[in-house]
Protein backbone atom coordinates (compact mmCIF):
# COMPACT_ATOMS: atom_id res chain seq x y z
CA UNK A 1 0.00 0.00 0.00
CA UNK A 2 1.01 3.35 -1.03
CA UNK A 3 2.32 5.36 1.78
CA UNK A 4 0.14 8.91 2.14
CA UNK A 5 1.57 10.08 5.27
CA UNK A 6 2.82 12.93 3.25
CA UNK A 7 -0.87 13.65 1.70
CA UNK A 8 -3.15 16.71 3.31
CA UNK A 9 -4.92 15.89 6.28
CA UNK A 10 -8.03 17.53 6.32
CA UNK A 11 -11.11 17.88 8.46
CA UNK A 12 -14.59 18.45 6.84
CA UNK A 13 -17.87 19.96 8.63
CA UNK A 14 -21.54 20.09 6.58
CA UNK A 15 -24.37 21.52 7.78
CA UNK A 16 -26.37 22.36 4.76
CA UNK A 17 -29.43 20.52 5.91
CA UNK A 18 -30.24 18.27 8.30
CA UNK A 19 -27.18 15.87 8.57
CA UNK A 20 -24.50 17.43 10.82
CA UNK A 21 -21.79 15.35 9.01
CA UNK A 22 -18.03 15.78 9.77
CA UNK A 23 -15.15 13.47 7.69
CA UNK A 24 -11.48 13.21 7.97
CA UNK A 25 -9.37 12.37 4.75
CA UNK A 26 -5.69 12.08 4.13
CA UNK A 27 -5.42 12.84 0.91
CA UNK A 28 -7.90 10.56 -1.53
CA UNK A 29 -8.36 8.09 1.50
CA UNK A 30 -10.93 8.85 3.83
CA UNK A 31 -10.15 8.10 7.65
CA UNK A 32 -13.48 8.68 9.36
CA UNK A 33 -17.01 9.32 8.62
CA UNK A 34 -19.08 10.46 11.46
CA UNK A 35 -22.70 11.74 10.86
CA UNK A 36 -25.38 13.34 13.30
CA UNK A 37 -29.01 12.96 11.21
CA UNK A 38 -31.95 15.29 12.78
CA UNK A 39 -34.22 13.71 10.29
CA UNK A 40 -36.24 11.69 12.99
CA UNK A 41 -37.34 15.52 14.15
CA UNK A 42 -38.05 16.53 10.83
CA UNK A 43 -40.69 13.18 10.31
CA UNK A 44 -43.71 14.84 12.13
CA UNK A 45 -43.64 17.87 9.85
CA UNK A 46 -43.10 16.07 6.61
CA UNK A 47 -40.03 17.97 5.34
CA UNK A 48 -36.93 19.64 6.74
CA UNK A 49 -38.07 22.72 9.49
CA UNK A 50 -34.62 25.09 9.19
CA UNK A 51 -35.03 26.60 12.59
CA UNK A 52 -35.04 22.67 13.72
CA UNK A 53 -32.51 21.81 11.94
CA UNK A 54 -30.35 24.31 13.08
CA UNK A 55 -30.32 23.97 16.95
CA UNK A 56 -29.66 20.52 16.12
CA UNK A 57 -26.58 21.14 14.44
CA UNK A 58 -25.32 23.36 17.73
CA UNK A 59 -26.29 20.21 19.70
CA UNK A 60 -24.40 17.83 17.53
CA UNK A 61 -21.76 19.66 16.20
CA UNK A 62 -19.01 19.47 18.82
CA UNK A 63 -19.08 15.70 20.05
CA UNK A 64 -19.71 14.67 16.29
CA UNK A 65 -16.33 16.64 15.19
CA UNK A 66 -14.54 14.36 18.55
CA UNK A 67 -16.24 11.25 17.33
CA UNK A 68 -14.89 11.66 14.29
CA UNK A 69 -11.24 12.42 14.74
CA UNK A 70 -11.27 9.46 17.33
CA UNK A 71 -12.27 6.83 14.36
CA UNK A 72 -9.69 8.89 12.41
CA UNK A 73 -6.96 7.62 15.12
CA UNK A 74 -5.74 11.13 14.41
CA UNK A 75 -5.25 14.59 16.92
CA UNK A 76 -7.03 18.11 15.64
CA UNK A 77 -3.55 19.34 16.13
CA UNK A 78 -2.28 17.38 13.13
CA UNK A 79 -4.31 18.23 10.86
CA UNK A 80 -3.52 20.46 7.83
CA UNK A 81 -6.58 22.27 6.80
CA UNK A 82 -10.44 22.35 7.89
CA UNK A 83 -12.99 22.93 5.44
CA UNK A 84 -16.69 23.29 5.53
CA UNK A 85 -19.00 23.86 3.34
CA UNK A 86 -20.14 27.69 2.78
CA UNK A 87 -22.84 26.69 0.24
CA UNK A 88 -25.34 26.23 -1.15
CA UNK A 89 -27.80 25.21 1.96
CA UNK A 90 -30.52 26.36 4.53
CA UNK A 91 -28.70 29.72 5.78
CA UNK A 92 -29.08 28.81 9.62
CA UNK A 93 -27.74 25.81 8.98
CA UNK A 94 -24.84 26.28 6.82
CA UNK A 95 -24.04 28.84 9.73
CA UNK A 96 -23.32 26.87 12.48
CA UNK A 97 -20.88 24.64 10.45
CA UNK A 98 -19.12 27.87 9.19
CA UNK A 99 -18.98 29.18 12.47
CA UNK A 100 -17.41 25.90 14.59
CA UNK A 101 -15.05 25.56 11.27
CA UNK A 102 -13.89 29.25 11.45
CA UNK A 103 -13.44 28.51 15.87
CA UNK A 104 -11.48 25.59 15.02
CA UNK A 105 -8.82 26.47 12.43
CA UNK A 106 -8.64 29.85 14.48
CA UNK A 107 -7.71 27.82 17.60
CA UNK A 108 -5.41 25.47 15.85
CA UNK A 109 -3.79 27.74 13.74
CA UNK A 110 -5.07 25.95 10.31
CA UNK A 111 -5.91 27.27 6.78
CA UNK A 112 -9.80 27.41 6.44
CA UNK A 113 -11.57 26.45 3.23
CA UNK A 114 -15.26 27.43 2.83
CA UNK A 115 -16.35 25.22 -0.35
CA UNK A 116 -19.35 24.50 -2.59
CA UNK A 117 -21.95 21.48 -1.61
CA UNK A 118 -22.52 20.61 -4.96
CA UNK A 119 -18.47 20.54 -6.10
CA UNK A 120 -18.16 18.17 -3.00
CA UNK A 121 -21.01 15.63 -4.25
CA UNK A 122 -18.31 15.61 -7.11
CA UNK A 123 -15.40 15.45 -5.22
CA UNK A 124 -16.46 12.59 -2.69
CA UNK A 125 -15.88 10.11 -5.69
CA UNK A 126 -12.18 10.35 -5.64
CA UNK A 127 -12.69 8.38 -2.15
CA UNK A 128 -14.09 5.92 -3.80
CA UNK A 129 -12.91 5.10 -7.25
CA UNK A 130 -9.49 7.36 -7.38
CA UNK A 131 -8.71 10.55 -8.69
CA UNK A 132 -11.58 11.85 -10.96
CA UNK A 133 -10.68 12.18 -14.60
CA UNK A 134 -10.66 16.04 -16.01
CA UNK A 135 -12.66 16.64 -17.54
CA UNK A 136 -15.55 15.13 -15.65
CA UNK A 137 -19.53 14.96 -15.92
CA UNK A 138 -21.39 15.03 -12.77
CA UNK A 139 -25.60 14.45 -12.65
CA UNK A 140 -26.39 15.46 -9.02
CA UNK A 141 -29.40 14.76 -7.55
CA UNK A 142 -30.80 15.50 -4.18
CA UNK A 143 -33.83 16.62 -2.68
CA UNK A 144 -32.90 20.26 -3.16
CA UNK A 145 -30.77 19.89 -6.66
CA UNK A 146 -31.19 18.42 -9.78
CA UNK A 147 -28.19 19.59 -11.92
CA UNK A 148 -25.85 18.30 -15.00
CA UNK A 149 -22.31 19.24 -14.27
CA UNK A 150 -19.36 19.48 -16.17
CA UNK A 151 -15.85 19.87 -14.75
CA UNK A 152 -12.61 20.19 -15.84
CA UNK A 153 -10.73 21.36 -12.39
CA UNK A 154 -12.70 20.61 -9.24
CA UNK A 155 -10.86 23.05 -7.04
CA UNK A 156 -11.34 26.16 -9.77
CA UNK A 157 -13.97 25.08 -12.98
CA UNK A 158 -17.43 23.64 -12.50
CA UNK A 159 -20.17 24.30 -15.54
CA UNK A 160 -23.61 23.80 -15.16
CA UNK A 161 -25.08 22.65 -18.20
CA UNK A 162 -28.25 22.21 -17.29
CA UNK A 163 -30.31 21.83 -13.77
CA UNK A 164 -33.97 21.38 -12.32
CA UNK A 165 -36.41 24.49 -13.16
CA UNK A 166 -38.78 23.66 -10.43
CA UNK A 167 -39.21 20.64 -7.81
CA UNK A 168 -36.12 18.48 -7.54
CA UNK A 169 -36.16 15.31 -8.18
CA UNK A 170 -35.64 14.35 -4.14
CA UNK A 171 -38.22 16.82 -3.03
CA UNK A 172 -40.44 15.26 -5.74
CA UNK A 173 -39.98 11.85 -4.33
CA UNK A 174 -40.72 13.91 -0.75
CA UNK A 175 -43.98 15.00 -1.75
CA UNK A 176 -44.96 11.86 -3.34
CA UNK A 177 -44.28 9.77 -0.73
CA UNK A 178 -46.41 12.27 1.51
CA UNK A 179 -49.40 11.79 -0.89
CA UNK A 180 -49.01 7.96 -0.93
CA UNK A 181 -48.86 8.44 2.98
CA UNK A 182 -45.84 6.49 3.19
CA UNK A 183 -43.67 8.71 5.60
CA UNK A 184 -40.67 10.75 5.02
CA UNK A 185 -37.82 11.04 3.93
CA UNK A 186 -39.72 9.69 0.41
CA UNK A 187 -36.48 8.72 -1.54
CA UNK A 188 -35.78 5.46 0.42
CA UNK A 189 -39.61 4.46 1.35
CA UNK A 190 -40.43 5.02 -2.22
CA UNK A 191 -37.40 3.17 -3.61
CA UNK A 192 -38.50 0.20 -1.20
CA UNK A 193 -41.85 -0.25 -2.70
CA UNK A 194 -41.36 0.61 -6.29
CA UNK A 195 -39.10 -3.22 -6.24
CA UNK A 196 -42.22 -4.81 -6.08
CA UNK A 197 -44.35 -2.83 -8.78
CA UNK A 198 -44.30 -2.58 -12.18
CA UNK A 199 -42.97 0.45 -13.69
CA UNK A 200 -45.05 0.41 -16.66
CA UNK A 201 -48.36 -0.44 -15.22
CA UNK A 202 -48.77 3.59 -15.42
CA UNK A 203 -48.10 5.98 -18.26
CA UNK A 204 -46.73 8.89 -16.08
CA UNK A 205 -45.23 12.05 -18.25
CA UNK A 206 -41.26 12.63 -18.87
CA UNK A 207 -41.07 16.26 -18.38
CA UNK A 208 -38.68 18.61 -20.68
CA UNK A 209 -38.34 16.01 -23.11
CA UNK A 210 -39.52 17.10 -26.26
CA UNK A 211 -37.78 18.33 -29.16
CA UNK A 212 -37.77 21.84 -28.19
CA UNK A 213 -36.98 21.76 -24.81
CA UNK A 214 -33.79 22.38 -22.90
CA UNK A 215 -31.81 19.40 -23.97
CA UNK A 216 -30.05 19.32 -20.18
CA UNK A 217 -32.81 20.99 -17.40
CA UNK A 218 -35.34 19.20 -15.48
CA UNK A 219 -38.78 19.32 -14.39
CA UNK A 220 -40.79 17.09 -11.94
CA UNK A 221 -43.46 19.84 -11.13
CA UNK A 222 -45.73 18.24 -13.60
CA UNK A 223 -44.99 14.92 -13.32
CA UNK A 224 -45.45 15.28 -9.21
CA UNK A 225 -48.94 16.93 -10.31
CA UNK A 226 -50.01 14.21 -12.73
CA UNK A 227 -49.25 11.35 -9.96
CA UNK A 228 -51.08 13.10 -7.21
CA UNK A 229 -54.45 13.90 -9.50
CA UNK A 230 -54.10 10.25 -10.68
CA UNK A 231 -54.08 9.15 -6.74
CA UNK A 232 -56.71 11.18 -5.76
CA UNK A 233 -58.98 9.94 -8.78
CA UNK A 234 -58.88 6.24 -7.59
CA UNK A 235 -59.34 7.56 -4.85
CA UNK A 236 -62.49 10.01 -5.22
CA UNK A 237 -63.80 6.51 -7.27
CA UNK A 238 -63.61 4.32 -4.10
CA UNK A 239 -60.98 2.08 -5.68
CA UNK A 240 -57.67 0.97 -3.53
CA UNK A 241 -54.69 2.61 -4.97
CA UNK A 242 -52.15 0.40 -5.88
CA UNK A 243 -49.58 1.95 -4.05
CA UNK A 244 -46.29 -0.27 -5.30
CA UNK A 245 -47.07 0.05 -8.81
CA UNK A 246 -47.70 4.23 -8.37
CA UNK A 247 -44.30 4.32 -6.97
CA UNK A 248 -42.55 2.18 -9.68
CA UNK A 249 -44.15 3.98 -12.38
CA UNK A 250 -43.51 7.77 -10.53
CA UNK A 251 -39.78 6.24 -9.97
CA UNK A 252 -39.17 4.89 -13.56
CA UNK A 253 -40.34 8.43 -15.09
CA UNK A 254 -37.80 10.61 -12.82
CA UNK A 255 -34.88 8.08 -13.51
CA UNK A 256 -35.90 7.61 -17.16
CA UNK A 257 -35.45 11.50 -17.94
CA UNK A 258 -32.43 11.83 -15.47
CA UNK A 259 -30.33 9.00 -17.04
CA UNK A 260 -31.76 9.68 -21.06
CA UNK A 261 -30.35 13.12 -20.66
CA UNK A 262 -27.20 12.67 -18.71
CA UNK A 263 -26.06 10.19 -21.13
CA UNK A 264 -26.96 12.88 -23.74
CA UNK A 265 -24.29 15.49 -22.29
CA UNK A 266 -21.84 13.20 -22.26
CA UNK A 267 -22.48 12.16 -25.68
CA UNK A 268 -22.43 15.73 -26.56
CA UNK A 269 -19.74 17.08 -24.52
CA UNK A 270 -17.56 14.20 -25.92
CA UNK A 271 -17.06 12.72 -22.39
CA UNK A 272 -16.70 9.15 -21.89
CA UNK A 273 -17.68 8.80 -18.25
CA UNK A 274 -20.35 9.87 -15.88
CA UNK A 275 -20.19 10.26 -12.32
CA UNK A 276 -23.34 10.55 -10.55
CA UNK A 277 -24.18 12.03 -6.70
CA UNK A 278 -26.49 13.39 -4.04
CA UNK A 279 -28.75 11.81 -2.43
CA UNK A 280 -30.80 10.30 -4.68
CA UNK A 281 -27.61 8.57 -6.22
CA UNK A 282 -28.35 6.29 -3.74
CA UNK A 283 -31.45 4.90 -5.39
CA UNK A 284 -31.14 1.32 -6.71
CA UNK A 285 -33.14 1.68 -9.94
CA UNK A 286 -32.06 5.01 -10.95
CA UNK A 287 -28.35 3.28 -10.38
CA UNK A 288 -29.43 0.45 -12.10
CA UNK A 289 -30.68 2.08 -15.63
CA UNK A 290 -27.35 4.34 -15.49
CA UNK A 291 -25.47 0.95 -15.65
CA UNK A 292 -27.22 -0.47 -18.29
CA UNK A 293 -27.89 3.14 -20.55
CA UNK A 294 -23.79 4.07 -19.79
CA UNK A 295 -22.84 0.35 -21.20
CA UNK A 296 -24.75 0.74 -24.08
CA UNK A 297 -23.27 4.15 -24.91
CA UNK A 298 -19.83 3.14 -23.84
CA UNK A 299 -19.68 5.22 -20.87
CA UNK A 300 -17.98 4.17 -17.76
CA UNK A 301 -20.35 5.00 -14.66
CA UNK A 302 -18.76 6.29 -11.82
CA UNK A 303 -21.27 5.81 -8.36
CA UNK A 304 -20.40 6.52 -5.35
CA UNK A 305 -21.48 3.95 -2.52
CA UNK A 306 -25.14 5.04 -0.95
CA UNK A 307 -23.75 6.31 2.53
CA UNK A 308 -21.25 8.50 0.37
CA UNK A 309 -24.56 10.03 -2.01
CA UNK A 310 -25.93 11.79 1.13
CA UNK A 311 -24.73 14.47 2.34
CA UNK A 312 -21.75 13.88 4.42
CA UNK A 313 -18.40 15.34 5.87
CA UNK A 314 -16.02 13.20 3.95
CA UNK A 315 -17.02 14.84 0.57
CA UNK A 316 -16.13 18.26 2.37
CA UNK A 317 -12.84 16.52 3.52
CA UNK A 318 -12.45 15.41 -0.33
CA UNK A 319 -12.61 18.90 -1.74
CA UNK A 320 -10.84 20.36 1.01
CA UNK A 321 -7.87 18.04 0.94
CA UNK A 322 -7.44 18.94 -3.12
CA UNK A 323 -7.70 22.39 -2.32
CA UNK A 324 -4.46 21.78 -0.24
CA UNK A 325 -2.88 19.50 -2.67
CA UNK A 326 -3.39 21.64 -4.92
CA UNK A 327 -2.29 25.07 -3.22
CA UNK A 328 -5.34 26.75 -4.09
CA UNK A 329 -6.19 30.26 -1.53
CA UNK A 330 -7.42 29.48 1.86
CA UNK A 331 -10.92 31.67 2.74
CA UNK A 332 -9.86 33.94 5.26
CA UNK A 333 -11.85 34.02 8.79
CA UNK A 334 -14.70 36.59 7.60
CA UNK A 335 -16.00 33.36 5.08
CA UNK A 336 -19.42 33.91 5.22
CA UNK A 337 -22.40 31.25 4.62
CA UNK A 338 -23.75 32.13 1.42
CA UNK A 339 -27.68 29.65 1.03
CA UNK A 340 -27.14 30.34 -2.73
CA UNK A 341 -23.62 29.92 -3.45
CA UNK A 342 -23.63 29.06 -6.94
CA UNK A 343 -21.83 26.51 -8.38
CA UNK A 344 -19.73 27.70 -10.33
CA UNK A 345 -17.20 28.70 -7.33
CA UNK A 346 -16.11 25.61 -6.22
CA UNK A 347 -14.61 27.38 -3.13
CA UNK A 348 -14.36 30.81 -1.58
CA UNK A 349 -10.97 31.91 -1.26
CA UNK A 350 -9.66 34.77 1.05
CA UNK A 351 -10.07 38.21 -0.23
CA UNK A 352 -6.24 38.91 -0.40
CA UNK A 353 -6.49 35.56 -2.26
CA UNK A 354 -4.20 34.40 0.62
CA UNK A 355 -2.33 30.67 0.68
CA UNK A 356 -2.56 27.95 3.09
CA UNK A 357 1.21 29.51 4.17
CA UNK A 358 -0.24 32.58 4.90
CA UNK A 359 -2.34 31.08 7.86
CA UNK A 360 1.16 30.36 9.28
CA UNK A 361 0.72 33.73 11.73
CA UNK A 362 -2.57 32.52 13.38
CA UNK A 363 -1.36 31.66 16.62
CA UNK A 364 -2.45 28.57 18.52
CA UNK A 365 -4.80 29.05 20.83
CA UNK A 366 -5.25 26.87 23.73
CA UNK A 367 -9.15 25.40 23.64
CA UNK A 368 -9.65 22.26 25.33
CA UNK A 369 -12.95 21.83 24.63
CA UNK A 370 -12.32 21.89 20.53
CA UNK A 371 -9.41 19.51 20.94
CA UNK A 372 -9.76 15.17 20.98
């Protein structure tokens, strides 16, 4: 085994939602994983509440940061960068990650690195199947984006080629799942059921896919319509709705348009690979008919495994340990959480676009409560 003593050690916080997730890499090899989910709190309400969501991450935030340097076998003081994602993401949220990541590289002395959510679903790959190739096509899906991404630098270049221009396709899956009664989070109930329908037992609509549409957006807003007036037919008619075969068919028509038209860019864009990530990633069938469509177009799929998809600290870790590879400018301590940080900066460097050397003046301050 390769010896990557000599590769950044970095710490990773997320908070853009309801996972307080923290991650410790060394370079492409991740050390520790250590996630605090709220979601349980969220169940009653049907969907993320932000002001919920937020005092959880205060609760969580400092024992889940100990937890996971302890699995990492490793000491805060050795580390060589934090980094925490500054966007996109609830605003309270993303807040209290900034905030404990700004504390803790101030205390230790560290270069900070506020980076993009979305550029980390990317990033978290390399911990699974290597170094991603450049340049790189990204479908991200998750219950707040639906995007097509192209990359040829993940620490400086990320283009959007196309995304979702209403519900994504997670929050679709969220609101279906609600109207079937079935609980949430929808993805994973939904997902669960749909194995034992048939996905063609119901003609459900592909939406954007005609000839004139935007070859690379999304839109679930009608489809999500079409299922819930179908529902409520059956049942305004008396009849039992056949719940497994509403959430094959509902499942087959968001995977059929995300696959048909990710394997389209990459056609296009003369790329001959296809990561894909979020949350939804982790959904068998959608991971199944990206297989089969990627083999027949002679792309090579790149998936990260399901605990990876979600959101997570380790894919902050990933990005944050190229940034230091890779030399790029540290944020300075006034990084700011930014809810729409677009994707297109894959990281918010300082404003005197100062290095990770630069951070060598920040003395070390003695805090026994942020050190394991």
């Amino acid at each position: 085994m390769a010896d990557t003593r000599d590769e950044p050690l970095v710490l990773g916080i997320e908070t853009s939602c309801d996972e307080t997730g923290v991650g410790v890499v060394r370079g492409t090899t991740l050390l520790a994983d250590a996630v605090a989910s709220s979601v349980d709190e969220h169940a009653r309400f049907g969907g993320v509440v932000p002001e919920v969501a937020s005092r959880a991450h205060l609760e969580a935030m400092v024992p889940t940061i100990q937890r996971a340097l302890k699995d990492a076998g490793v000491s805060a003081k050795d580390l060589d960068g934090i980094a925490v994602t500054a966007g996109p993401g609830l605003a309270g949220a993303l807040l209290v990650g900034v905030s404990a990541a700004k504390a803790y590289a101030y205390a230790l002395g560290k270069p900070l690195y506020g980076v993009n959510h979305l550029a980390s679903h990317i990033c978290v790959d390399q911990l699974e199947h290597g170094a991603l190739p450049e340049p790189t096509m990204a479908l991200l899906v998750s219950g707040g984006h639906s995007s097509l991404l192209l990359s040829t630098d993940i620490t400086s270049d990320v283009r959007p080629l196309g995304a979702t221009i209403d519900d994504a396709a997670g929050e679709a899956f969220d609101k279906i799942a609600r109207v079937l009664n079935l609980g949430f989070p929808g993805g994973p109930v939904i997902d669960r059921y749909a194995r034992e329908g048939d996905p063609a037992a119901i003609a459900f609509p592909r939406g954007l896919t005609g000839p004139r549409d935007a070859a690379y957006d999304f839109s679930f807003s009608g489809l999500k319509t079409s299922v819930a007036r179908w529902i409520e037919a059956k049942r305004a008619a008396g009849e039992d709705v056949p719940v497994r075969d509403v959430a094959a068919s509902f499942q087959e028509a968001v995977v059929d348009v995300l696959t048909r038209k990710a394997v389209r860019a990459c056609k296009d864009e003369g790329v001959d690979h296809l990561m894909i990530g979020g949350g939804v990633a982790a959904n068998t069938r959608l991971r199944a008919l990206a297989q089969e469509r990627c083999e027949k177009a002679g792309i090579r799929l790149r998936v990260p495994r399901p605990k990876l998809c979600t959101d997570n600290g380790a894919m902050v870790a990933a990005l944050g340990a190229e940034m230091v590879a890779r030399n790029r400018a540290a944020s300075d301590l006034g990084l700011s959480a930014d809810s729409s940080l677009p994707v297109t900066e894959p990281h918010v460097p300082g404003a005197h676009g100062a290095h990770a050397h630069d951070h060598d003046h920040v003395h070390e301050v003695s805090k026994d409560n942020l050190y394991s």
